[in-house]
N, C-alpha and C. Protein backbone atom coordinates (compact mmCIF):
# COMPACT_ATOMS: atom_id res chain seq x y z
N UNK A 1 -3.16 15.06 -47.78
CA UNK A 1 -4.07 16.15 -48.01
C UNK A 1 -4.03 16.51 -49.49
N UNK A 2 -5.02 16.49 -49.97
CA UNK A 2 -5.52 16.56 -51.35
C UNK A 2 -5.00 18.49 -51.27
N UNK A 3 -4.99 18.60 -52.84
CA UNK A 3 -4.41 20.46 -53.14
C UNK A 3 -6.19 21.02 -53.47
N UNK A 4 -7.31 20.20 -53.08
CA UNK A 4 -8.52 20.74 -53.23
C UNK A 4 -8.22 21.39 -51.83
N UNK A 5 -8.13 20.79 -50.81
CA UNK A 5 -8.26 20.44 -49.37
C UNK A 5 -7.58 22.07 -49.09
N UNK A 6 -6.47 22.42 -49.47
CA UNK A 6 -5.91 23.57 -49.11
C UNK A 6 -6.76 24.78 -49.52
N UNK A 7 -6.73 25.85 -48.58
CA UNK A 7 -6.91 27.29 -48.39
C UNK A 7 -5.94 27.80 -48.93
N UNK A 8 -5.87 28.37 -49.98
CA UNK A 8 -4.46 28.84 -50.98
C UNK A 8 -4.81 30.32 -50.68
N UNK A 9 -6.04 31.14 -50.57
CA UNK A 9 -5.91 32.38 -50.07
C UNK A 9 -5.58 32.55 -48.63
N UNK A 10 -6.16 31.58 -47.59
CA UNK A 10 -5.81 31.97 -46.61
C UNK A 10 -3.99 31.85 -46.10
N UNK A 11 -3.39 31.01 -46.51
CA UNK A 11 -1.82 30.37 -47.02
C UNK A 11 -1.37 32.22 -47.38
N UNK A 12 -1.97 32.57 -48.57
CA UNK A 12 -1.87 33.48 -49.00
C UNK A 12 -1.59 35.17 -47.98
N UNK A 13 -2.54 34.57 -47.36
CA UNK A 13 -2.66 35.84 -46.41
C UNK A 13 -2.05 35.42 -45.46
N UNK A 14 -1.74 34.60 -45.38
CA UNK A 14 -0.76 34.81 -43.79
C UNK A 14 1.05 34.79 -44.23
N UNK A 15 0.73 34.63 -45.62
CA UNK A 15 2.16 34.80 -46.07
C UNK A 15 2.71 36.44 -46.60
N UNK A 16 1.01 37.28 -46.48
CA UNK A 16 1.12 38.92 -46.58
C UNK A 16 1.41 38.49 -48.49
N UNK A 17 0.62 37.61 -48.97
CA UNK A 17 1.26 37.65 -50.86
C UNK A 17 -0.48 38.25 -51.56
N UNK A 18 0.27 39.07 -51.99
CA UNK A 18 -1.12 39.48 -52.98
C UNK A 18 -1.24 38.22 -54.43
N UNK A 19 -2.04 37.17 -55.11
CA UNK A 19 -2.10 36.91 -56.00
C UNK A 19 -2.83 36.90 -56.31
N UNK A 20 -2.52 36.52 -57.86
CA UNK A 20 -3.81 36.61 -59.26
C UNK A 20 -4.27 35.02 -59.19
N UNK A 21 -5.56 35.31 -59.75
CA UNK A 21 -5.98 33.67 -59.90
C UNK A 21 -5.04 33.09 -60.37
N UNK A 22 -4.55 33.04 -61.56
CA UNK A 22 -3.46 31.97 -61.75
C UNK A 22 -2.77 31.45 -61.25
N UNK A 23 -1.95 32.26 -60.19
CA UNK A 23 -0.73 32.32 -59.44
C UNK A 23 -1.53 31.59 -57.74
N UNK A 24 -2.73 31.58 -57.48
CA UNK A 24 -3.52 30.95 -56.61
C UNK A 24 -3.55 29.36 -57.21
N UNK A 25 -4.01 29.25 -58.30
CA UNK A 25 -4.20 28.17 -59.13
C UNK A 25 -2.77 27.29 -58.98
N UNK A 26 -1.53 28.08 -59.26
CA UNK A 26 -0.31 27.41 -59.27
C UNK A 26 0.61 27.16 -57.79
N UNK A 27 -0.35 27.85 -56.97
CA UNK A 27 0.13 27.93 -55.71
C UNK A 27 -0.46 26.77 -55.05
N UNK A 28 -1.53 26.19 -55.47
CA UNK A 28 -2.60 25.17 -55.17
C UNK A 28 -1.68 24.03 -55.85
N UNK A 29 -1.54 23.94 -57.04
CA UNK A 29 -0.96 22.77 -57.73
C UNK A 29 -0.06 22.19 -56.54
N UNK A 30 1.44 23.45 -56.35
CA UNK A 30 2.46 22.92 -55.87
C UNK A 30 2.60 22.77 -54.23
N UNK A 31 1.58 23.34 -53.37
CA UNK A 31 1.54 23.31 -52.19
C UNK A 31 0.81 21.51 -52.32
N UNK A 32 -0.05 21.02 -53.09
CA UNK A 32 -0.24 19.86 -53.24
C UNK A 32 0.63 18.63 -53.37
N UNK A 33 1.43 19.24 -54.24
CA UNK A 33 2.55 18.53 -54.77
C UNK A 33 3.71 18.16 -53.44
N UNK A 34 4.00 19.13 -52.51
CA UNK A 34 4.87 19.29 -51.38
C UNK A 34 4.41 18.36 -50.33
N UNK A 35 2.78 18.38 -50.12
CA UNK A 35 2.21 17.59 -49.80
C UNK A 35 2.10 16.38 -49.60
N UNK A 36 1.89 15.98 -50.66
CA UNK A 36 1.81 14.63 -51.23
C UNK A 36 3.55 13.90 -50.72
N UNK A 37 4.07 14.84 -51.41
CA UNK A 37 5.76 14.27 -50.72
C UNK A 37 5.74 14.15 -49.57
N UNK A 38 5.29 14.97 -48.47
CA UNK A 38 5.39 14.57 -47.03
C UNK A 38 4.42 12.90 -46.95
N UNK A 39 3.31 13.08 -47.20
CA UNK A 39 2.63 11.61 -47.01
C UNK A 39 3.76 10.52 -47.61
N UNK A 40 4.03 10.72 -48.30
CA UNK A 40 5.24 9.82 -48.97
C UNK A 40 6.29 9.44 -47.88
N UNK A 41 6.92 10.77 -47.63
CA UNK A 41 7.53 10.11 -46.78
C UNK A 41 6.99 9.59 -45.31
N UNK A 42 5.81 9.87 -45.04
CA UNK A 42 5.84 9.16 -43.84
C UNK A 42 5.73 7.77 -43.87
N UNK A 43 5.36 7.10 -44.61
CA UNK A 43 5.67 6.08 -45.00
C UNK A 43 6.37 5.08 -44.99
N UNK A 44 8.15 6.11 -44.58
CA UNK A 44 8.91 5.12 -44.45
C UNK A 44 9.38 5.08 -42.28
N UNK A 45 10.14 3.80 -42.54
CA UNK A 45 10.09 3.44 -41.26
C UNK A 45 11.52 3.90 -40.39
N UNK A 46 10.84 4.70 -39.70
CA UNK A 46 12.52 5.20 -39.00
C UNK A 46 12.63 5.06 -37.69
N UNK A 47 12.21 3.52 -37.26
CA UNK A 47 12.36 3.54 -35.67
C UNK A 47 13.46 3.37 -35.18
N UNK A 48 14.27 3.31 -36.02
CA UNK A 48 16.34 3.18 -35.69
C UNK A 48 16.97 3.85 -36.03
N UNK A 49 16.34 5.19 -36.56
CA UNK A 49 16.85 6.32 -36.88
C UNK A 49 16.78 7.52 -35.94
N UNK A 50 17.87 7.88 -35.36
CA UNK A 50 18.35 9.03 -34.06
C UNK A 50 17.97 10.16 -34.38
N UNK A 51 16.81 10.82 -34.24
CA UNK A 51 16.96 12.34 -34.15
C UNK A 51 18.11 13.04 -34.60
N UNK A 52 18.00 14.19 -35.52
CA UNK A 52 19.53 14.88 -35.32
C UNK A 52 18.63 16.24 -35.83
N UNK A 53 19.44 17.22 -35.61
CA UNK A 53 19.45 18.49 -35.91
C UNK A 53 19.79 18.60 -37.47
N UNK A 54 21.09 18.17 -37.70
CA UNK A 54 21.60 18.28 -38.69
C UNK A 54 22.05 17.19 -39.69
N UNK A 55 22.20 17.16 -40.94
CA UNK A 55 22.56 16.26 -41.82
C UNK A 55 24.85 15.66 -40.85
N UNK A 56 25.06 16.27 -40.91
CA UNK A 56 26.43 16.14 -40.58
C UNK A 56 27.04 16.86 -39.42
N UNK A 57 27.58 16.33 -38.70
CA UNK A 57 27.75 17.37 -37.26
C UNK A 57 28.38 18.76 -37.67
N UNK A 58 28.46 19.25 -36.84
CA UNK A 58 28.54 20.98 -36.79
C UNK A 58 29.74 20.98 -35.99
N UNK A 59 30.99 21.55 -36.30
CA UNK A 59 32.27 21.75 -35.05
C UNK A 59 32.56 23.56 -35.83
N UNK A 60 32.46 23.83 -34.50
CA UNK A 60 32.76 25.07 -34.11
C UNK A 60 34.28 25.19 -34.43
N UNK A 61 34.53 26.41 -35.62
CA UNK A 61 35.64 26.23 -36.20
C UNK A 61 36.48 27.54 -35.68
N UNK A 62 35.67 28.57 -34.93
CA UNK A 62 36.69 29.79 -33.92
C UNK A 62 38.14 28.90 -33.38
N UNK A 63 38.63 30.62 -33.69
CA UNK A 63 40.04 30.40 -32.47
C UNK A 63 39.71 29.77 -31.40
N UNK A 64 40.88 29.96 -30.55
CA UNK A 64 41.29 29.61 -29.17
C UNK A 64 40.79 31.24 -28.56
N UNK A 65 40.28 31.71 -27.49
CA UNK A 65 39.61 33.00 -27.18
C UNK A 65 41.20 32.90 -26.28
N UNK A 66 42.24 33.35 -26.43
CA UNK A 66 43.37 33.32 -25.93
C UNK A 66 43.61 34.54 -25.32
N UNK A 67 44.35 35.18 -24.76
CA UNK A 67 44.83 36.98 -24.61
C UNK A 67 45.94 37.09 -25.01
N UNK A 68 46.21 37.94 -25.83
CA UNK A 68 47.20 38.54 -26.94
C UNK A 68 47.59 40.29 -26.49
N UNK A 69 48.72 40.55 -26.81
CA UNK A 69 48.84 42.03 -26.33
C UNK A 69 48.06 42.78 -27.57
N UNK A 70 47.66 43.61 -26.92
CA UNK A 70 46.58 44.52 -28.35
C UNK A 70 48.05 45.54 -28.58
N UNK A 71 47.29 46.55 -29.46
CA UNK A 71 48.29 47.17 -30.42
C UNK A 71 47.97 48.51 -29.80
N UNK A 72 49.31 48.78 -29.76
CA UNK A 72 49.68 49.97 -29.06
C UNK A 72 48.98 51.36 -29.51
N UNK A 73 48.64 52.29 -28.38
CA UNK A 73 47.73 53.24 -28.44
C UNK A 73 48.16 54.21 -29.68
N UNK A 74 49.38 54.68 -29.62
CA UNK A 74 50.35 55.44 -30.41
C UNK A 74 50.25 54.95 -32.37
N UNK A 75 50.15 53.76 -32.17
CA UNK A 75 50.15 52.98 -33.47
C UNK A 75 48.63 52.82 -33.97
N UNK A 76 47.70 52.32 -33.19
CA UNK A 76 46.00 53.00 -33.25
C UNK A 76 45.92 54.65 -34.08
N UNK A 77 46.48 55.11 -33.58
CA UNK A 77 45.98 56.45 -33.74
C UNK A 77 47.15 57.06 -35.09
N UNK A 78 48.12 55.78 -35.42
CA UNK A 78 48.93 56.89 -36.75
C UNK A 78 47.96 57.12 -37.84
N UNK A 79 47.23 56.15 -38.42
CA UNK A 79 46.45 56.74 -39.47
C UNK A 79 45.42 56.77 -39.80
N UNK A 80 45.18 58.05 -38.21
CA UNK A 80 43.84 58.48 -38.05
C UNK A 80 43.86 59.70 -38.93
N UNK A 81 42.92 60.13 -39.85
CA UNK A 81 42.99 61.40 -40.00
C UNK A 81 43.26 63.14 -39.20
N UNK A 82 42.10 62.03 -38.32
CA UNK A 82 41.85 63.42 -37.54
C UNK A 82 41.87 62.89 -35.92
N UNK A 83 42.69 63.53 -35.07
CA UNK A 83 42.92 63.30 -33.62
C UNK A 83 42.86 63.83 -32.81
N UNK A 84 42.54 63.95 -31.52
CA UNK A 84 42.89 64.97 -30.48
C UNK A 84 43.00 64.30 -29.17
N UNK A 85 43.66 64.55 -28.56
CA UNK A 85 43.87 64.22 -26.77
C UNK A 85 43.81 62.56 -26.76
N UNK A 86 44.84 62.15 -27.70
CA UNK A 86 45.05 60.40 -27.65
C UNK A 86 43.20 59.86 -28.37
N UNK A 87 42.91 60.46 -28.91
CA UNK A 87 41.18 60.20 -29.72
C UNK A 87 40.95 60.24 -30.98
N UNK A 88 40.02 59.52 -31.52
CA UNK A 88 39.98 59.73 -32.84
C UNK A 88 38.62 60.47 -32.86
N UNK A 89 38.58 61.30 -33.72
CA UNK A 89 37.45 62.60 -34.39
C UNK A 89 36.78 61.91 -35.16
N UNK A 90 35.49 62.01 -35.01
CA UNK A 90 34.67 61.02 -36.47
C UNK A 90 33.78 62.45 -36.69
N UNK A 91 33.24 62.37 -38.17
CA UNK A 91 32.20 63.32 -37.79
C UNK A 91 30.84 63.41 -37.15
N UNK A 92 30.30 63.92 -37.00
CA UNK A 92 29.13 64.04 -36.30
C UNK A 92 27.90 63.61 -36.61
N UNK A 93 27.40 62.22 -36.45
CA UNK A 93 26.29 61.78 -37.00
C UNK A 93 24.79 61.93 -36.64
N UNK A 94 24.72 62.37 -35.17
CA UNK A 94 23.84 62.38 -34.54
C UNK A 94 23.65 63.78 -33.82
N UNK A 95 22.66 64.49 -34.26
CA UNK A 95 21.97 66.28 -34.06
C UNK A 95 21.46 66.25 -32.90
């Protein structure tokens, strides 16, 4: 697809971009230019080439979701400012 071929205002508007002619003008150049690279590559032949998601696999690098004793209620609450009835006091964000 030729960069005549493109709708650079309508591109424009569905991208919500206000531009100046110029910036239409240069938006035309390089949406051409991006273009042209895709035809390029289709070009080449990838019938032995596997689908993938990603350039390099992905491993999930989390812990072990294990159970651990949590930390004691007493020790939670030493340096709380402000406490009452085993609770911590926050102030009041919501009227």
């Amino acid at each position: 697809m030729a960069s005549a071929e493109i709708d650079v205002k309508y591109v424009a508007h569905l991208a919500r971009l206000a531009l100046s002619p110029d910036e239409e003008k240069q938006l035309g150049a390089q949406l051409g230019s991006i273009l042209g690279y895709i035809e390029k590559l289709r070009e080449l032949d990838v019938t032995n080439v596997e689908p993938t998601a990603h350039a390099v696999p992905l491993v999930n690098v989390t812990r072990v979701d294990a159970v651990q004793p949590s930390l004691p209620h007493d020790e939670a609450l030493r340096n709380a400012p402000r406490k009452a009835g085993g609770l911590f006091i926050v102030p009041k964000i919501v009227e």
